[in-house]
N, C-alpha and C. Protein backbone atom coordinates (compact mmCIF):
# COMPACT_ATOMS: atom_id res chain seq x y z
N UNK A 1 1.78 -14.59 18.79
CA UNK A 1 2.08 -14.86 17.40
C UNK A 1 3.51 -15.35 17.20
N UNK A 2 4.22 -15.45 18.19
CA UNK A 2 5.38 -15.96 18.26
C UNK A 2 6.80 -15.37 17.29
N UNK A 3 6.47 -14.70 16.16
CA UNK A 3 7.71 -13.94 15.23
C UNK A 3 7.43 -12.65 15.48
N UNK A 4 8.66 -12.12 14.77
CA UNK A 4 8.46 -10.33 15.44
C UNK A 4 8.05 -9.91 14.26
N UNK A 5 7.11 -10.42 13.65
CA UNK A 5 6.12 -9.58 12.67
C UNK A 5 5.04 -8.98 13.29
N UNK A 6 4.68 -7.48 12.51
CA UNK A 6 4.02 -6.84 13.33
C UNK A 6 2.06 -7.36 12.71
N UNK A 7 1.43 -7.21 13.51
CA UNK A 7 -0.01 -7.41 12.79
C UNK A 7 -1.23 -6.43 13.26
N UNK A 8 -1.88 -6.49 12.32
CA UNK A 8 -3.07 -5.63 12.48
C UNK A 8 -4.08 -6.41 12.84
N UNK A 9 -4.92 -6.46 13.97
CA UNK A 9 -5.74 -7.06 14.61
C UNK A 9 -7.30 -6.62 14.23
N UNK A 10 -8.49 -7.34 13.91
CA UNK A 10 -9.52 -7.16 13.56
C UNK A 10 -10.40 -8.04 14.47
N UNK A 11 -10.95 -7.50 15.97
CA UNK A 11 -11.95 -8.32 16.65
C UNK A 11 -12.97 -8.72 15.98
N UNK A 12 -13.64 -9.63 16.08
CA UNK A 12 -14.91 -10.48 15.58
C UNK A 12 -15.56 -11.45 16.86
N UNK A 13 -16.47 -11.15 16.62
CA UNK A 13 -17.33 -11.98 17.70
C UNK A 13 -16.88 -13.11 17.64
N UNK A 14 -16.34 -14.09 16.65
CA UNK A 14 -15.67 -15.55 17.01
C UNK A 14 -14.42 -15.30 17.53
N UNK A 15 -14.34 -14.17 17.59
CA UNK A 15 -12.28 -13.88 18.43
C UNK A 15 -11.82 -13.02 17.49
N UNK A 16 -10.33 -12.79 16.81
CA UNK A 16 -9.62 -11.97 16.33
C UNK A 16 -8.76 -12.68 15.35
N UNK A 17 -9.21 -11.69 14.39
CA UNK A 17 -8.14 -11.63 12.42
C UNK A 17 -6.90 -10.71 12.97
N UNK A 18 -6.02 -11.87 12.80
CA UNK A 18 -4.44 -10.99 12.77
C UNK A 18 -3.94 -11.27 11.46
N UNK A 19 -3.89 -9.95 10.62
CA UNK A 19 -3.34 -9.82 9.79
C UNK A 19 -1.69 -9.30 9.09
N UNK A 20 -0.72 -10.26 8.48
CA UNK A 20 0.70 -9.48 8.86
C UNK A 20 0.70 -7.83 8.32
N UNK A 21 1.35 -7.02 8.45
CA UNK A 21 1.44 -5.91 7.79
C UNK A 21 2.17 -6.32 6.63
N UNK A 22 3.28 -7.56 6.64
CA UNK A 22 3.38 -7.81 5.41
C UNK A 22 2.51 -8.13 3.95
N UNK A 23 1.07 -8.62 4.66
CA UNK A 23 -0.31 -9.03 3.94
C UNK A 23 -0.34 -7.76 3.26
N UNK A 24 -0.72 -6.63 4.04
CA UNK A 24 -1.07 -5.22 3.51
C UNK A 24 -0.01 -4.51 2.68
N UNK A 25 1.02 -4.62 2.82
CA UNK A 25 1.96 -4.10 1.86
C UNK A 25 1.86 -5.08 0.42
N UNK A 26 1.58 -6.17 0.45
CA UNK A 26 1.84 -6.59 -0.58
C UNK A 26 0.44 -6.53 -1.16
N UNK A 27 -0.70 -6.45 -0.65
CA UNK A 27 -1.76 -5.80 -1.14
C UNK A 27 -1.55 -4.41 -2.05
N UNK A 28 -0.95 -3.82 -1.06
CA UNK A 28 -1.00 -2.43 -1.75
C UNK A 28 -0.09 -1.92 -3.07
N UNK A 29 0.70 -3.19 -2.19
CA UNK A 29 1.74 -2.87 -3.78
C UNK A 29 1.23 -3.43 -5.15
N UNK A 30 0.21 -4.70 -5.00
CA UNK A 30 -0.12 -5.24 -5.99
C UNK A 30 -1.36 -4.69 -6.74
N UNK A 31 -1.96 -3.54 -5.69
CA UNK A 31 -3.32 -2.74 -6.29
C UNK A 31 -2.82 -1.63 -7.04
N UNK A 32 -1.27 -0.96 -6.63
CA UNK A 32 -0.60 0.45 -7.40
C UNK A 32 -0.18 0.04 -8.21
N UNK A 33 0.61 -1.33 -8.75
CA UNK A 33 0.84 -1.75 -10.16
C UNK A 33 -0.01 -2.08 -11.22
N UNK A 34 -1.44 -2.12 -10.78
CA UNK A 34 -2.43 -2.31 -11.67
C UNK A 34 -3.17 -1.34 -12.64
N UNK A 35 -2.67 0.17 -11.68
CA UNK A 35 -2.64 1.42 -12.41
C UNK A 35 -2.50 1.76 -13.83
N UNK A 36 -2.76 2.59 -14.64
CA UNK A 36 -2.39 2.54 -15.94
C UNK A 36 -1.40 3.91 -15.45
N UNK A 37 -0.22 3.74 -16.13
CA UNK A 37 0.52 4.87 -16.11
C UNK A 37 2.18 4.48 -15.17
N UNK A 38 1.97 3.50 -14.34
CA UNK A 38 2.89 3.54 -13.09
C UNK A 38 3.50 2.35 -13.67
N UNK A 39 4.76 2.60 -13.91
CA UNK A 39 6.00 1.57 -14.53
C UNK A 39 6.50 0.20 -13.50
N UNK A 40 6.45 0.83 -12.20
CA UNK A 40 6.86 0.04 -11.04
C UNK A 40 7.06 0.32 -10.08
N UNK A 41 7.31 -0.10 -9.01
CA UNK A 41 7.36 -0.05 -7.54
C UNK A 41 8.87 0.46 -7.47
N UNK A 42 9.74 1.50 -6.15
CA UNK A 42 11.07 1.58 -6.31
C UNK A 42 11.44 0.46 -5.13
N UNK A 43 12.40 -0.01 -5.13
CA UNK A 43 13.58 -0.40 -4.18
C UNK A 43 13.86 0.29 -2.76
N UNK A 44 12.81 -0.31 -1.77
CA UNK A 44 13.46 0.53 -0.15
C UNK A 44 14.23 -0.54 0.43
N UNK A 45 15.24 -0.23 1.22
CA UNK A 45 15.93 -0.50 2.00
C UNK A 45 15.00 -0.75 3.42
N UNK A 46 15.40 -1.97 3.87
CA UNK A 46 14.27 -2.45 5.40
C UNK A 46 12.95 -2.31 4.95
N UNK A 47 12.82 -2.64 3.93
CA UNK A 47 10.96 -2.84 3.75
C UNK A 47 10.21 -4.35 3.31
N UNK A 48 9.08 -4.71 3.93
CA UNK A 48 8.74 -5.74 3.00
C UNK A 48 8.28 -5.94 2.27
N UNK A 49 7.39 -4.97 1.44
CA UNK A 49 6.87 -5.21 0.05
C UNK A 49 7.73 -4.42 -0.47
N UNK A 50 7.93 -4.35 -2.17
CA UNK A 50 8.81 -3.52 -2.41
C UNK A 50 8.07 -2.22 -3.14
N UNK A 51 8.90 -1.10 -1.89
CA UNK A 51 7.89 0.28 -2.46
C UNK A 51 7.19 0.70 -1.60
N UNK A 52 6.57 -0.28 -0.70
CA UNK A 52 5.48 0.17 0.50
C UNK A 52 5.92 0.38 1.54
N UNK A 53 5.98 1.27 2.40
CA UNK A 53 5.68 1.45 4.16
C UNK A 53 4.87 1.58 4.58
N UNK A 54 4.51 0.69 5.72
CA UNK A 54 3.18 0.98 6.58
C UNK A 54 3.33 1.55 7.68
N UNK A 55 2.24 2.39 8.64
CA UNK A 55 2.22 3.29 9.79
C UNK A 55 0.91 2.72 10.14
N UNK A 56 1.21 1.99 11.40
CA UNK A 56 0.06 1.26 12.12
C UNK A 56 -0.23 1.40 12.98
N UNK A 57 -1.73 2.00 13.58
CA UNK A 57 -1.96 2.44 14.82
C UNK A 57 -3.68 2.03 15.12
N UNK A 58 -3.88 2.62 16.07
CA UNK A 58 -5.80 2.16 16.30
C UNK A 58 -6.37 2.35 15.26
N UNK A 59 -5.96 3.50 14.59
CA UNK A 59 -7.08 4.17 14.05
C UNK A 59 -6.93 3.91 12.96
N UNK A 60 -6.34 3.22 11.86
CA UNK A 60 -5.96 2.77 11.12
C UNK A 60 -4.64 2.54 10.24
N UNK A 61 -4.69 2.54 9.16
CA UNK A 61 -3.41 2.26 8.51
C UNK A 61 -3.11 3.69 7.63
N UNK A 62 -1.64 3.74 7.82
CA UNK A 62 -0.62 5.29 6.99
C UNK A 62 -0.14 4.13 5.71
N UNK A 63 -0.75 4.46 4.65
CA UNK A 63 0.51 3.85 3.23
C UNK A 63 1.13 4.85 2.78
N UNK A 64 2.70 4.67 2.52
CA UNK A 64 3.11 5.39 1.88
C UNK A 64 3.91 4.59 0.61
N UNK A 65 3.67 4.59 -0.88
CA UNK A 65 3.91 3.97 -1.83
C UNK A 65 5.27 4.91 -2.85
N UNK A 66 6.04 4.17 -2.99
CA UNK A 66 7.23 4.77 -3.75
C UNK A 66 7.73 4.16 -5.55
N UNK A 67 6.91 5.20 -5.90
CA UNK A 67 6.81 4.29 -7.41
C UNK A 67 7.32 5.30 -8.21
N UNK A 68 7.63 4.82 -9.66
CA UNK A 68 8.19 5.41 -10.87
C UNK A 68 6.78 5.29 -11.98
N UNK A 69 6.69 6.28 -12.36
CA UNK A 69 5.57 7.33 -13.04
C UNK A 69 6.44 6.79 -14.81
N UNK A 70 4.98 6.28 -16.32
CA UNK A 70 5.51 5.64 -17.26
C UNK A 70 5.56 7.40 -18.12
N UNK A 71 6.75 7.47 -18.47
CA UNK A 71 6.31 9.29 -19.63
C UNK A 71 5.62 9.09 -20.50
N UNK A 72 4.89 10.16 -20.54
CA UNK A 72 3.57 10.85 -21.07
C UNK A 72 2.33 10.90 -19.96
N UNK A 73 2.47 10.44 -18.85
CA UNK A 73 0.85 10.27 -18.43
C UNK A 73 1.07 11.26 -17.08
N UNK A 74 0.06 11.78 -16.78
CA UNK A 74 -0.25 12.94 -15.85
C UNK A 74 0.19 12.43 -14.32
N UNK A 75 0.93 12.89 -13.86
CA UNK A 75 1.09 12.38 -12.25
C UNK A 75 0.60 12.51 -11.47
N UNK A 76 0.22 14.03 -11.25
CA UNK A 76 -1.26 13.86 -10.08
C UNK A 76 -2.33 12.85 -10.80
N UNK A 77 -2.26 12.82 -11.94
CA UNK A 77 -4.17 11.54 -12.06
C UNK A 77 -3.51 10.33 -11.60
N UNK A 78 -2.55 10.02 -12.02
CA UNK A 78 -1.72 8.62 -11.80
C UNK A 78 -1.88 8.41 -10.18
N UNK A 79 -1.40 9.92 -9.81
CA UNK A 79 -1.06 9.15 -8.23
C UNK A 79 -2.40 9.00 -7.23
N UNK A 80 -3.44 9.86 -8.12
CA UNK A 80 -5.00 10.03 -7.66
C UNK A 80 -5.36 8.81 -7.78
N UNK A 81 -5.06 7.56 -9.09
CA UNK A 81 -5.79 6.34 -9.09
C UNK A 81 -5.13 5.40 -8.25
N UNK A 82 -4.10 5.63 -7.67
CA UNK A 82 -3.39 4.81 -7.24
C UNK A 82 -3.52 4.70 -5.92
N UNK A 83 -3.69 6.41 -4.95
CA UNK A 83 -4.47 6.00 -3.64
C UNK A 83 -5.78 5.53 -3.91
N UNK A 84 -7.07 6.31 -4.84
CA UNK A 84 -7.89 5.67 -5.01
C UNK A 84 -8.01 3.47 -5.02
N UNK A 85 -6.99 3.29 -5.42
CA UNK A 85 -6.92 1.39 -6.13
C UNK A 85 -6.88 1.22 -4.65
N UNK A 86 -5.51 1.95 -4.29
CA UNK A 86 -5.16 1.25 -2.92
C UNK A 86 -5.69 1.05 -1.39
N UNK A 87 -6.49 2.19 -1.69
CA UNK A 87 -7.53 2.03 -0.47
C UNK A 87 -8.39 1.27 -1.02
N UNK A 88 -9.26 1.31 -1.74
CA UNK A 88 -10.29 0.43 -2.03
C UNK A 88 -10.04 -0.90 -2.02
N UNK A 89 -8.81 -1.36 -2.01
CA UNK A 89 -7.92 -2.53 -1.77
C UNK A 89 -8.06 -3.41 -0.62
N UNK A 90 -7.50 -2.17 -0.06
CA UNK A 90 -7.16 -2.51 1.42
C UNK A 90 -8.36 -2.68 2.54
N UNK A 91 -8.83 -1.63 2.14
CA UNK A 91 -10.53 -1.29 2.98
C UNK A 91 -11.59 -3.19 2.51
N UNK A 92 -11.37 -3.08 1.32
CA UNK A 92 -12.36 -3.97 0.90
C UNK A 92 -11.71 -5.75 1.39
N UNK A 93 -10.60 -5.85 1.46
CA UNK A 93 -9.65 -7.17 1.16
C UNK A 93 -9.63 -7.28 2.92
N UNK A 94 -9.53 -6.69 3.71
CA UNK A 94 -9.49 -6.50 4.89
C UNK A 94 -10.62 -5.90 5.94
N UNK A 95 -10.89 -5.15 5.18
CA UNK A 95 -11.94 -4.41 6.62
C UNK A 95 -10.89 -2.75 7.02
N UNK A 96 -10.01 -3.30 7.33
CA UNK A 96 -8.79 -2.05 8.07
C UNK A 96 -9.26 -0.87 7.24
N UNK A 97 -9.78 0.38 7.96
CA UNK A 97 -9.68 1.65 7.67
C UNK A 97 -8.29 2.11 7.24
N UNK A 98 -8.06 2.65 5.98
CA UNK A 98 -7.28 3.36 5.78
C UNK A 98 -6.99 5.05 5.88
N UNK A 99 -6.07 5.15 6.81
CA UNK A 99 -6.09 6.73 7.32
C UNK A 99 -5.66 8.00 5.97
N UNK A 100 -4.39 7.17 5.21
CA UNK A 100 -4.01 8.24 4.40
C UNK A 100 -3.21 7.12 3.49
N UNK A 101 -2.68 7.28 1.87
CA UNK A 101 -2.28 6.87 0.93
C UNK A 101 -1.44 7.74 0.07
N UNK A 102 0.06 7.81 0.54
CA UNK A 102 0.68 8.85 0.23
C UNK A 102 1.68 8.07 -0.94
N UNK A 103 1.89 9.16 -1.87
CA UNK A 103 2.38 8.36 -3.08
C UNK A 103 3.99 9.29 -3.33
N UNK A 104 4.81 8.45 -3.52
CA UNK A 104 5.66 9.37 -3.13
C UNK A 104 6.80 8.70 -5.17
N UNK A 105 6.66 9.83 -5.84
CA UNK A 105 6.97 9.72 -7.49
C UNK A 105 8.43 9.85 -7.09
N UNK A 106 9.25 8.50 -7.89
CA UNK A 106 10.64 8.91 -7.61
C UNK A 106 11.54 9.12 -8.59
N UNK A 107 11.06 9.04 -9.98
CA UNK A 107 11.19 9.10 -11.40
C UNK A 107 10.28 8.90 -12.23
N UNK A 108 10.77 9.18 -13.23
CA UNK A 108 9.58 9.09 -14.61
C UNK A 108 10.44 7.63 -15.53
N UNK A 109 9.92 6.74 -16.12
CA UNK A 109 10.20 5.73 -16.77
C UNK A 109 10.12 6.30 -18.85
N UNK A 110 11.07 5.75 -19.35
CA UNK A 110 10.95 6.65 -20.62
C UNK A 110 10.70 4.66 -21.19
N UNK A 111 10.48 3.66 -20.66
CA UNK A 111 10.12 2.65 -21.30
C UNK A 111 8.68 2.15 -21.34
């Protein structure tokens, strides 16, 4: 693949889907903003979508999502629809098993 981007590989009888992990982060980030309740994605340092880390191995994919929660709305349901969006995302847009969808609340938004 020639760049030091990392990819998630999907065999197929015509050969192999390499997908960037950048693909999947920005998947995931774009399925947790669709949420009702979640204001936005936070700001990581060394990441490429903004908000997402991925953990990539055989067995599938680790998300961990870093978002700001809008006030008034419940955070566990928020962060329940949000792994819910995001796997169903990812699983469906790709194929890639998702192992775990960890949501990690880093404020509450009063806008």
């Amino acid at each position: 693949m020639g760049d030091n981007k990392e990819y998630m590989t999907h065999p197929d009888e015509l050969g192999c889907i390499h997908i960037s992990e950048d693909v999947l982060a920005s998947l995931a980030a774009s399925a947790a903003v669709e949420v009702e309740g979640i204001s936005g994605m936070m700001n990581l340092k060394k990441s490429g979508a903004k908000g997402v880390r991925l953990t990539v191995d055989d067995d599938g994919a680790s998300i961990d999502l870093y978002v700001m929660i809008r006030y008034g709305h419940a955070i566990p349901e928020v962060a329940e629809k949000i792994q819910n969006a995001v796997s169903s995302a990812i699983e469906s847009m790709t194929g890639f098993t998702v192992k775990a969808v960890n949501v990690h609340v880093g404020g509450v938004s009063f806008q």
